[in-house]
C-alpha atoms as a PDB file:
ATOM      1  CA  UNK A   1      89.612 115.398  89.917  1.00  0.00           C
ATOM      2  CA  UNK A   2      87.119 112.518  90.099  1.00  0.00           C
ATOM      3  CA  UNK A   3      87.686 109.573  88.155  1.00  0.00           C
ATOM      4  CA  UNK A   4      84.044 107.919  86.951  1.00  0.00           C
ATOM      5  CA  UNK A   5      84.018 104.090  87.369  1.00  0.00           C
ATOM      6  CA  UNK A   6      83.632 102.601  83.981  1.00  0.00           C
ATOM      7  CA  UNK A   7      80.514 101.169  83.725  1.00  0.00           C
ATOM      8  CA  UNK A   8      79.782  97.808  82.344  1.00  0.00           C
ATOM      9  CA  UNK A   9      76.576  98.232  81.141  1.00  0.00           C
ATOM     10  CA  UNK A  10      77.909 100.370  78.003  1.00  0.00           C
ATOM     11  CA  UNK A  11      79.525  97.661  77.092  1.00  0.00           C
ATOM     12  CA  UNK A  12      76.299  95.519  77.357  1.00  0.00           C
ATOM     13  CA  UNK A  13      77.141  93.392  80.120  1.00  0.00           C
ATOM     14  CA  UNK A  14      73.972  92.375  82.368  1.00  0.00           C
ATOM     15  CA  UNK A  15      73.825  93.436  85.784  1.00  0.00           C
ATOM     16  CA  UNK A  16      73.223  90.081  86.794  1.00  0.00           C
ATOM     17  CA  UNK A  17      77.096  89.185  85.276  1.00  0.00           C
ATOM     18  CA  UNK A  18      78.868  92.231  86.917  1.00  0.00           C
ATOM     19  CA  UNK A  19      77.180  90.806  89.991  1.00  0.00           C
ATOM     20  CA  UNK A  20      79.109  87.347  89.923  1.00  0.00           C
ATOM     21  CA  UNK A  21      82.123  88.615  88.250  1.00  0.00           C
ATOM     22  CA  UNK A  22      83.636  89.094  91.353  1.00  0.00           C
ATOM     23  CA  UNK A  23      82.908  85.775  92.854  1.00  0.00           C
ATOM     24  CA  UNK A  24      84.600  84.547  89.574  1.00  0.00           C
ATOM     25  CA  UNK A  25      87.918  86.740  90.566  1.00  0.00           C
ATOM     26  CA  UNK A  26      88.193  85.399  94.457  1.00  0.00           C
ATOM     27  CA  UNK A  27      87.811  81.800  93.163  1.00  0.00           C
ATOM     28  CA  UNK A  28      90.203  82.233  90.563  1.00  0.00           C
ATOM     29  CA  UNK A  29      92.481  84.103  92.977  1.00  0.00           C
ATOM     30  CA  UNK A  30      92.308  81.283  95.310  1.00  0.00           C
ATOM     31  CA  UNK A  31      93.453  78.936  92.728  1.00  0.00           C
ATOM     32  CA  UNK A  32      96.526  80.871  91.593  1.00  0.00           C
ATOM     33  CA  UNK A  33      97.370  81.225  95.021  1.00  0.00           C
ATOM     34  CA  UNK A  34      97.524  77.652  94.575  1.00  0.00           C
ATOM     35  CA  UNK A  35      99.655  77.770  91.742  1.00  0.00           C
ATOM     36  CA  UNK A  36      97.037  76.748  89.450  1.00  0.00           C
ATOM     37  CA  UNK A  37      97.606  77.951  85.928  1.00  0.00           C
ATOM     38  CA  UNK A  38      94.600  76.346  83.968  1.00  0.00           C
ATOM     39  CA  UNK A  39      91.102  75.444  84.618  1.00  0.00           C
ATOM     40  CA  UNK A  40      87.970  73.985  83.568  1.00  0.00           C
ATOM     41  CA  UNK A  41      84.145  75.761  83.146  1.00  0.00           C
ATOM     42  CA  UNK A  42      83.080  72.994  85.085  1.00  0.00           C
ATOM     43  CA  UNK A  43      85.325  73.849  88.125  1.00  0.00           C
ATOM     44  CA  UNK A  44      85.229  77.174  87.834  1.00  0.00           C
ATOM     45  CA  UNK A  45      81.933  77.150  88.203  1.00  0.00           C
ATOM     46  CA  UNK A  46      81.857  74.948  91.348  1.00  0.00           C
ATOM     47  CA  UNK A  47      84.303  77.325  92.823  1.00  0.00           C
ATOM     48  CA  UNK A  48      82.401  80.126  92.863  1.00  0.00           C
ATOM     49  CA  UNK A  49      79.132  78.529  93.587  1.00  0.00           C
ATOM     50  CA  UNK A  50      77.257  79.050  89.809  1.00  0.00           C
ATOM     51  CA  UNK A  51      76.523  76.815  87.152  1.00  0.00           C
ATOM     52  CA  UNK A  52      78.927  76.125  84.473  1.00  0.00           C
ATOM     53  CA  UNK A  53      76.606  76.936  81.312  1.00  0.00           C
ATOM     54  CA  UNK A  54      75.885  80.447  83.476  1.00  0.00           C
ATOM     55  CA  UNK A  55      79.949  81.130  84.326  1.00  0.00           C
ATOM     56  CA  UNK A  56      80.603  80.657  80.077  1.00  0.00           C
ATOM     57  CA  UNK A  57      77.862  82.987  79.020  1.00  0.00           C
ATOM     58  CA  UNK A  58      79.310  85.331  81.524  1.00  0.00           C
ATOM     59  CA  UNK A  59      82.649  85.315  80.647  1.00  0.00           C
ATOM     60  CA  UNK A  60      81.378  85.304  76.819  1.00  0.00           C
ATOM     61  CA  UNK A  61      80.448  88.418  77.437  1.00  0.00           C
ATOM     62  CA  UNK A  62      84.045  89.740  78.165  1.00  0.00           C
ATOM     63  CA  UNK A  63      85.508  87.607  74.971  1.00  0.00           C
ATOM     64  CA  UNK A  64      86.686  85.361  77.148  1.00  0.00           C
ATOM     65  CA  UNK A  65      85.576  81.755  75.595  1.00  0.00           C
ATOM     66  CA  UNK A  66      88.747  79.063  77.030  1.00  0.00           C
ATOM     67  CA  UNK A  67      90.260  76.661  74.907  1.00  0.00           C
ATOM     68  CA  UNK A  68      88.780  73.425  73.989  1.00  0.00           C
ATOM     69  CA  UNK A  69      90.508  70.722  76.506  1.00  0.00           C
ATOM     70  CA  UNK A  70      91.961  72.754  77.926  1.00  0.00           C
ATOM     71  CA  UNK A  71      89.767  75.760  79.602  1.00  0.00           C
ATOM     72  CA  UNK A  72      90.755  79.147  81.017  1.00  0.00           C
ATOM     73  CA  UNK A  73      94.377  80.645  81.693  1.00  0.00           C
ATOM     74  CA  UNK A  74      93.744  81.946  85.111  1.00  0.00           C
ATOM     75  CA  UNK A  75      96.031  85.045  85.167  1.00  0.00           C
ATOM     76  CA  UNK A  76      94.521  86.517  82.265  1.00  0.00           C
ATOM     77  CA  UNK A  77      90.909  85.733  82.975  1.00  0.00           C
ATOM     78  CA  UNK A  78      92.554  87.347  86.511  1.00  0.00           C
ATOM     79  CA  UNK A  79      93.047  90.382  84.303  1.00  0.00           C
ATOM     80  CA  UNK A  80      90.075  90.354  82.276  1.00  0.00           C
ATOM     81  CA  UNK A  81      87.595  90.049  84.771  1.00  0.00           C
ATOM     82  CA  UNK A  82      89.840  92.761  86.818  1.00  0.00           C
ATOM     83  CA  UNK A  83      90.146  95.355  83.928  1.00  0.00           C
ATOM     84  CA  UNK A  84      86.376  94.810  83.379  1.00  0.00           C
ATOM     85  CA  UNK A  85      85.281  96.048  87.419  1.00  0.00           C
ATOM     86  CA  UNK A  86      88.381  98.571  87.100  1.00  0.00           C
ATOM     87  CA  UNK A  87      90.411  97.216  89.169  1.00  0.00           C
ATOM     88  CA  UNK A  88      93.561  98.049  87.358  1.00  0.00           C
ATOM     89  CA  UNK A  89      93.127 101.312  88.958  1.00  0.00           C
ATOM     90  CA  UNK A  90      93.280 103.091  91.857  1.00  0.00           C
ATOM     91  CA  UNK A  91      90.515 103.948  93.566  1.00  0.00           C
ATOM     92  CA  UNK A  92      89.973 106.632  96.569  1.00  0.00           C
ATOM     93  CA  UNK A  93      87.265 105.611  98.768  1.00  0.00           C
ATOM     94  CA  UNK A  94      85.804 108.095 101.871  1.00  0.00           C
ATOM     95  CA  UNK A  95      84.266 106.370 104.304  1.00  0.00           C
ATOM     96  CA  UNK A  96      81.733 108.719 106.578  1.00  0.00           C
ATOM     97  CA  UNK A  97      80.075 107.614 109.671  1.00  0.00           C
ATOM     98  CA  UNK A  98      83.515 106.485 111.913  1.00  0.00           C
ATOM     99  CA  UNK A  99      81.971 104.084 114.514  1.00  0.00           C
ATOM    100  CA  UNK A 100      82.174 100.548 114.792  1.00  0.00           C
ATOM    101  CA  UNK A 101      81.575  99.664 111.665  1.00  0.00           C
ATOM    102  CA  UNK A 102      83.044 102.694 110.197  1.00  0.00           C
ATOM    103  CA  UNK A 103      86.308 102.040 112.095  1.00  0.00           C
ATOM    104  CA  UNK A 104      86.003  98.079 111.031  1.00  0.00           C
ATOM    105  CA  UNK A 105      85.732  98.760 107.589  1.00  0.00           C
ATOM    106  CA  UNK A 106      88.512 101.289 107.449  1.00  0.00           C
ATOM    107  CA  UNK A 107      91.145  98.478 109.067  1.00  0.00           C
ATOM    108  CA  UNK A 108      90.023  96.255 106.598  1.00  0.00           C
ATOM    109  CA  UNK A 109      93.260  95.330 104.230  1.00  0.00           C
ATOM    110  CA  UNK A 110      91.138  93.517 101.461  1.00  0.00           C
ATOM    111  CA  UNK A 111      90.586  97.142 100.237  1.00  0.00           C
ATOM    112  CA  UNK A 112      93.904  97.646  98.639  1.00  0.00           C
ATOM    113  CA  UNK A 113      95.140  94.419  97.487  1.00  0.00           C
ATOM    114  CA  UNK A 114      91.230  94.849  95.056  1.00  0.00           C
ATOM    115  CA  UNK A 115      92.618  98.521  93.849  1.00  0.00           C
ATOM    116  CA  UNK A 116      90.466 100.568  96.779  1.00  0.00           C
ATOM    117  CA  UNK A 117      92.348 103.024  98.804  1.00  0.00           C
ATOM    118  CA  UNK A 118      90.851 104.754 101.879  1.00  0.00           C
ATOM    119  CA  UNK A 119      91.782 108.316 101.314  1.00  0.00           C
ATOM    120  CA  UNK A 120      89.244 109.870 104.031  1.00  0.00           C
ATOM    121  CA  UNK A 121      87.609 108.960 107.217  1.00  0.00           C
ATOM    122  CA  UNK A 122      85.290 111.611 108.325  1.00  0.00           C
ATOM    123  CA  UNK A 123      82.463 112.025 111.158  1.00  0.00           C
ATOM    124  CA  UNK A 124      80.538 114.627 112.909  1.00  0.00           C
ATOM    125  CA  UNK A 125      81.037 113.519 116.374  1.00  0.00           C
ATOM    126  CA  UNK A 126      83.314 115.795 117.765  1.00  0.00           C
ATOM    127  CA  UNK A 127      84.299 112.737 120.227  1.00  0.00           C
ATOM    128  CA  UNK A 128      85.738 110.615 117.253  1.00  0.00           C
ATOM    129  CA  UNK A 129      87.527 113.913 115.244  1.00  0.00           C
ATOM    130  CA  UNK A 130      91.130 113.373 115.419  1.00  0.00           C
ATOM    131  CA  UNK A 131      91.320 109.746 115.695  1.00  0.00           C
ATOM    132  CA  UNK A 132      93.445 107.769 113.915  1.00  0.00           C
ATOM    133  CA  UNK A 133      92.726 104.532 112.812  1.00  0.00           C
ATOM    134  CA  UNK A 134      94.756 102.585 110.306  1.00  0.00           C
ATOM    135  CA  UNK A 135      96.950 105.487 109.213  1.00  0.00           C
ATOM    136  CA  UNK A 136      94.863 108.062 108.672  1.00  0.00           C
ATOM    137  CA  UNK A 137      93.190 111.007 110.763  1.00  0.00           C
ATOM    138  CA  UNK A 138      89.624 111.235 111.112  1.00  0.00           C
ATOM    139  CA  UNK A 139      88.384 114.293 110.137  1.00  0.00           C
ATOM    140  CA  UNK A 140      85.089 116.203 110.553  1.00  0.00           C
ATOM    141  CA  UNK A 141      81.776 115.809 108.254  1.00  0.00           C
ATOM    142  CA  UNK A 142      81.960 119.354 107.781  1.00  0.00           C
ATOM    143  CA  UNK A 143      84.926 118.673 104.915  1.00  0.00           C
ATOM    144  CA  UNK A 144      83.369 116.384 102.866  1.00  0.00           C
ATOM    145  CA  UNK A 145      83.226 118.111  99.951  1.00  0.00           C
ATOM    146  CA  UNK A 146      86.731 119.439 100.130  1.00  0.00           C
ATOM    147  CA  UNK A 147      88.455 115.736 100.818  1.00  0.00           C
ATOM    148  CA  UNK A 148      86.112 114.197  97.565  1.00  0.00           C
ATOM    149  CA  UNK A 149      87.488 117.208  95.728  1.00  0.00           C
ATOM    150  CA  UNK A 150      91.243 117.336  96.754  1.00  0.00           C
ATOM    151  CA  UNK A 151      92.145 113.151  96.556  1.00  0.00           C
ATOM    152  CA  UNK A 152      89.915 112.514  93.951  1.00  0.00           C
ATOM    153  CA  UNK A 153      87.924 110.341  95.845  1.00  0.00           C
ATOM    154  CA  UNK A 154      85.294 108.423  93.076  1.00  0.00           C
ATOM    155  CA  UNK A 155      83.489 106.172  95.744  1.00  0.00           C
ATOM    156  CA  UNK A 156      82.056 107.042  99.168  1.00  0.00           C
ATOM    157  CA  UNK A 157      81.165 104.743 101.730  1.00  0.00           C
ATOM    158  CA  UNK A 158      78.052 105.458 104.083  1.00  0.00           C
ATOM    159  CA  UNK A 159      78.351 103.969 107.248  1.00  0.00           C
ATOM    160  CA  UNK A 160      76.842 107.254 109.340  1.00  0.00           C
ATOM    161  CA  UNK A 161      73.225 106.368 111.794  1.00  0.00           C
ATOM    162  CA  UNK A 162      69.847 106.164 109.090  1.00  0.00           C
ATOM    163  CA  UNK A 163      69.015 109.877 110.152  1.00  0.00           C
ATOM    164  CA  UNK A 164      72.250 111.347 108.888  1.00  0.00           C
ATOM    165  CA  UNK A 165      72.676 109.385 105.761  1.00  0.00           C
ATOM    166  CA  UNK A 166      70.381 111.048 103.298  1.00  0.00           C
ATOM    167  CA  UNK A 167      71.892 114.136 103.739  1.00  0.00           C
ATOM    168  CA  UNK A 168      75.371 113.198 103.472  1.00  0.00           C
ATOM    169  CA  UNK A 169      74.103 111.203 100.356  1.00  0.00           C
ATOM    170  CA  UNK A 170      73.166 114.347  98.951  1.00  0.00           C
ATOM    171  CA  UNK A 171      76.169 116.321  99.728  1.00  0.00           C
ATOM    172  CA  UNK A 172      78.682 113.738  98.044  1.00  0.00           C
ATOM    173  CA  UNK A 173      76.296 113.358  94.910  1.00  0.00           C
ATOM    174  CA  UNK A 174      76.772 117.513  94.536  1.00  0.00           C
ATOM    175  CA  UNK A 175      80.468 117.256  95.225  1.00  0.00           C
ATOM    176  CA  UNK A 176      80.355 115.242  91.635  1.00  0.00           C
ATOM    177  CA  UNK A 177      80.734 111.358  93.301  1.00  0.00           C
ATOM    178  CA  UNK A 178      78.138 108.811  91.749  1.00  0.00           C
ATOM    179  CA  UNK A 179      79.101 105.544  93.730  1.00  0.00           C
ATOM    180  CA  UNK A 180      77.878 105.217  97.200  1.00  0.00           C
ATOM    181  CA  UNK A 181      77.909 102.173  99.190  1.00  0.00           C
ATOM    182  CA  UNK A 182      75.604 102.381 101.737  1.00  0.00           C
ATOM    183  CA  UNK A 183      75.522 100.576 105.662  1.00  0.00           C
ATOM    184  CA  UNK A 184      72.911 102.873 106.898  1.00  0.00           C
ATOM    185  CA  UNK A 185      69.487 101.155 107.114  1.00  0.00           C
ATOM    186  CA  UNK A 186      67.374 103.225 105.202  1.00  0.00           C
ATOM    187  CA  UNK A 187      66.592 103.474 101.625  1.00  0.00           C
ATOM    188  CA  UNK A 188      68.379 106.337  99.150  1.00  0.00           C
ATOM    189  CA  UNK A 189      67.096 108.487  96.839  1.00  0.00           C
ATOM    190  CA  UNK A 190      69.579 109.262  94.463  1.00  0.00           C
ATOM    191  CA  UNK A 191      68.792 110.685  90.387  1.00  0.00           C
ATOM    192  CA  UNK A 192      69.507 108.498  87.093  1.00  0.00           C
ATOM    193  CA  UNK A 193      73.494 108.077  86.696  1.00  0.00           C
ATOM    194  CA  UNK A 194      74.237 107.481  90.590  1.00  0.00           C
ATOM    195  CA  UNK A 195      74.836 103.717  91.808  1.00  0.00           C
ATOM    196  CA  UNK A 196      73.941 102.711  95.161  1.00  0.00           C
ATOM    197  CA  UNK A 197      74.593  99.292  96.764  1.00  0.00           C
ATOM    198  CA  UNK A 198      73.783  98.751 100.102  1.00  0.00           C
ATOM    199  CA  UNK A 199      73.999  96.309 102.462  1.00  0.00           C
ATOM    200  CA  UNK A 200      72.224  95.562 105.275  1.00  0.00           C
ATOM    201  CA  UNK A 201      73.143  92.995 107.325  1.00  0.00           C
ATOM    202  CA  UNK A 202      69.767  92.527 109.320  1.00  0.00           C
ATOM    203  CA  UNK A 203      67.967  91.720 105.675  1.00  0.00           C
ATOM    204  CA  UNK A 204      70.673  88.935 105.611  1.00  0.00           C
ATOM    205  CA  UNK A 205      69.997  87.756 109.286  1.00  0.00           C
ATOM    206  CA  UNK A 206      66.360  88.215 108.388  1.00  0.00           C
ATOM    207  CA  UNK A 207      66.645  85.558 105.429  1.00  0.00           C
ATOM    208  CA  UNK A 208      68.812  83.747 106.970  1.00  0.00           C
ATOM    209  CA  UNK A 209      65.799  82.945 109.965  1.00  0.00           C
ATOM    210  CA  UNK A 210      63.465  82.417 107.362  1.00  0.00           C
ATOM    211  CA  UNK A 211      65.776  79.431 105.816  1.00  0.00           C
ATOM    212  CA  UNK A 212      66.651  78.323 109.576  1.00  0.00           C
ATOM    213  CA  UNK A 213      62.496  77.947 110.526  1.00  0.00           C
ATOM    214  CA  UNK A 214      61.856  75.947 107.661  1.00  0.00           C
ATOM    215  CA  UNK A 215      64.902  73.780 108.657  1.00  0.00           C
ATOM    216  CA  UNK A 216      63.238  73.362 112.331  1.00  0.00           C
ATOM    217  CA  UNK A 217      59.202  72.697 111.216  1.00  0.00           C
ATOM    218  CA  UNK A 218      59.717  71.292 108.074  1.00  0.00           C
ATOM    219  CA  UNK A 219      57.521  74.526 106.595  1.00  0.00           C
ATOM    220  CA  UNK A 220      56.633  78.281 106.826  1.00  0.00           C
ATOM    221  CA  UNK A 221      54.559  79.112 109.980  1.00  0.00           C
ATOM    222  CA  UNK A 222      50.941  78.842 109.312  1.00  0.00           C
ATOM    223  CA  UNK A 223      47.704  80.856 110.506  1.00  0.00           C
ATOM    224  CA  UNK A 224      46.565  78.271 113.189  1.00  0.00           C
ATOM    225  CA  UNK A 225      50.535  78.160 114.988  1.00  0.00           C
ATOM    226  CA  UNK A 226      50.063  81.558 114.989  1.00  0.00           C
ATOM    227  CA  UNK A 227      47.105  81.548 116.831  1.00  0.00           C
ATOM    228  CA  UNK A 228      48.272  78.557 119.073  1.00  0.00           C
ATOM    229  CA  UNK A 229      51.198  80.261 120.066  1.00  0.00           C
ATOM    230  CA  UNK A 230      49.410  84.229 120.740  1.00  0.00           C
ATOM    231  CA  UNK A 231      47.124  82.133 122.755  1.00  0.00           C
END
């Protein structure tokens, strides 16, 4: 059976907010790590990187408003904020496309200690079939819908080359799944109800050049440097 992520935005809460809440959890992690048991909007807010007014509205929005001098209780914010992205659960996550970054992501161990189990690695390349790689057993493409079906898998990871991934986008939205992350460079089309994120790490790389050339000449590149430097 396929358990459906529980999705914020019935309960009203922006996109924009689910998208910070968890930089809100790994700061507050970090400070309970550090025994920290209270803290402030203000440094809250400079531990994850947001404003403060922007981290209360947030966390309004979870009827979570502090305590006047005196601010948030960490571990249940820790809960809050963890019960509201579902990760008081356990979630199965298949991961198709085992190469390097298939094989990267599957020895990751943030994955469980955040509620994500791998229960599937899978891959057409005969080659890569009956590896096994962080405890489990990779096994061919040609399962996919049998693994989502028999663990219960609720979130599949795409990590296959762009010319494979639309297909096996379509084949885990039939087997019933409606959250895909996606590693594949290319663009999904998926109907109303399914959730896609993807990440691309040469868009990051991209932006990241654009922020290091205005560092270096003070500006973007204009028409005549253009033409200075094709000539």
């Amino acid at each position: 059976m396929i358990r459906r992520i529980p999705q914020a935005r019935e309960r009203g809460i922006p996109d924009a907010t689910v998208a910070r809440l968890p930089l809100y959890l790994r700061a507050l992690n970090g400070l309970a790590e550090r025994g920290t048991a209270t803290v402030s909007s203000e440094d809250l807010a400079l531990a994850a990187g947001v404003n403060s007014a922007k981290l209360r509205k947030d966390l309004s929005h979870l009827g979570s408003y502090g305590t006047r001098g005196v601010g948030y209780d960490v571990q249940y914010l820790i809960y809050q904020i963890s019960r509201e992205l579902g990760l008081t659960q356990d979630w199965a996550v298949a991961i198709v496309g085992v190469g390097n970054l298939g094989r990267a992501l599957a020895n990751y161990g943030g994955f469980v200690s955040r509620g994500f189990r791998v229960a599937g690695l899978l891959d057409a390349d005969p080659a890569v079939v009956g590896d096994h790689i962080a405890g489990l057993t990779v096994e061919h493409s040609d399962g996919l819908e049998a693994v989502i079906r028999k663990r219960g898998v609720s979130i599949v990871v795409i990590a296959t080359p762009a010319t494979a991934a639309q297909q096996v986008c379509d084949r885990v939205i039939a087997a019933g799944v409606t959250s895909i992350l996606n590693f594949a460079p290319v663009v999904l089309t998926v109907p109303d109800g399914v959730d896609v994120r993807k990440v691309d790490l040469s868009i990051e790389l991209q932006i990241l050049a654009f922020h290091e050339q205005r560092k270096v000449t003070g500006g973007p590149m204009m028409a005549e440097d253009w033409a200075g430097e094709a000539g």
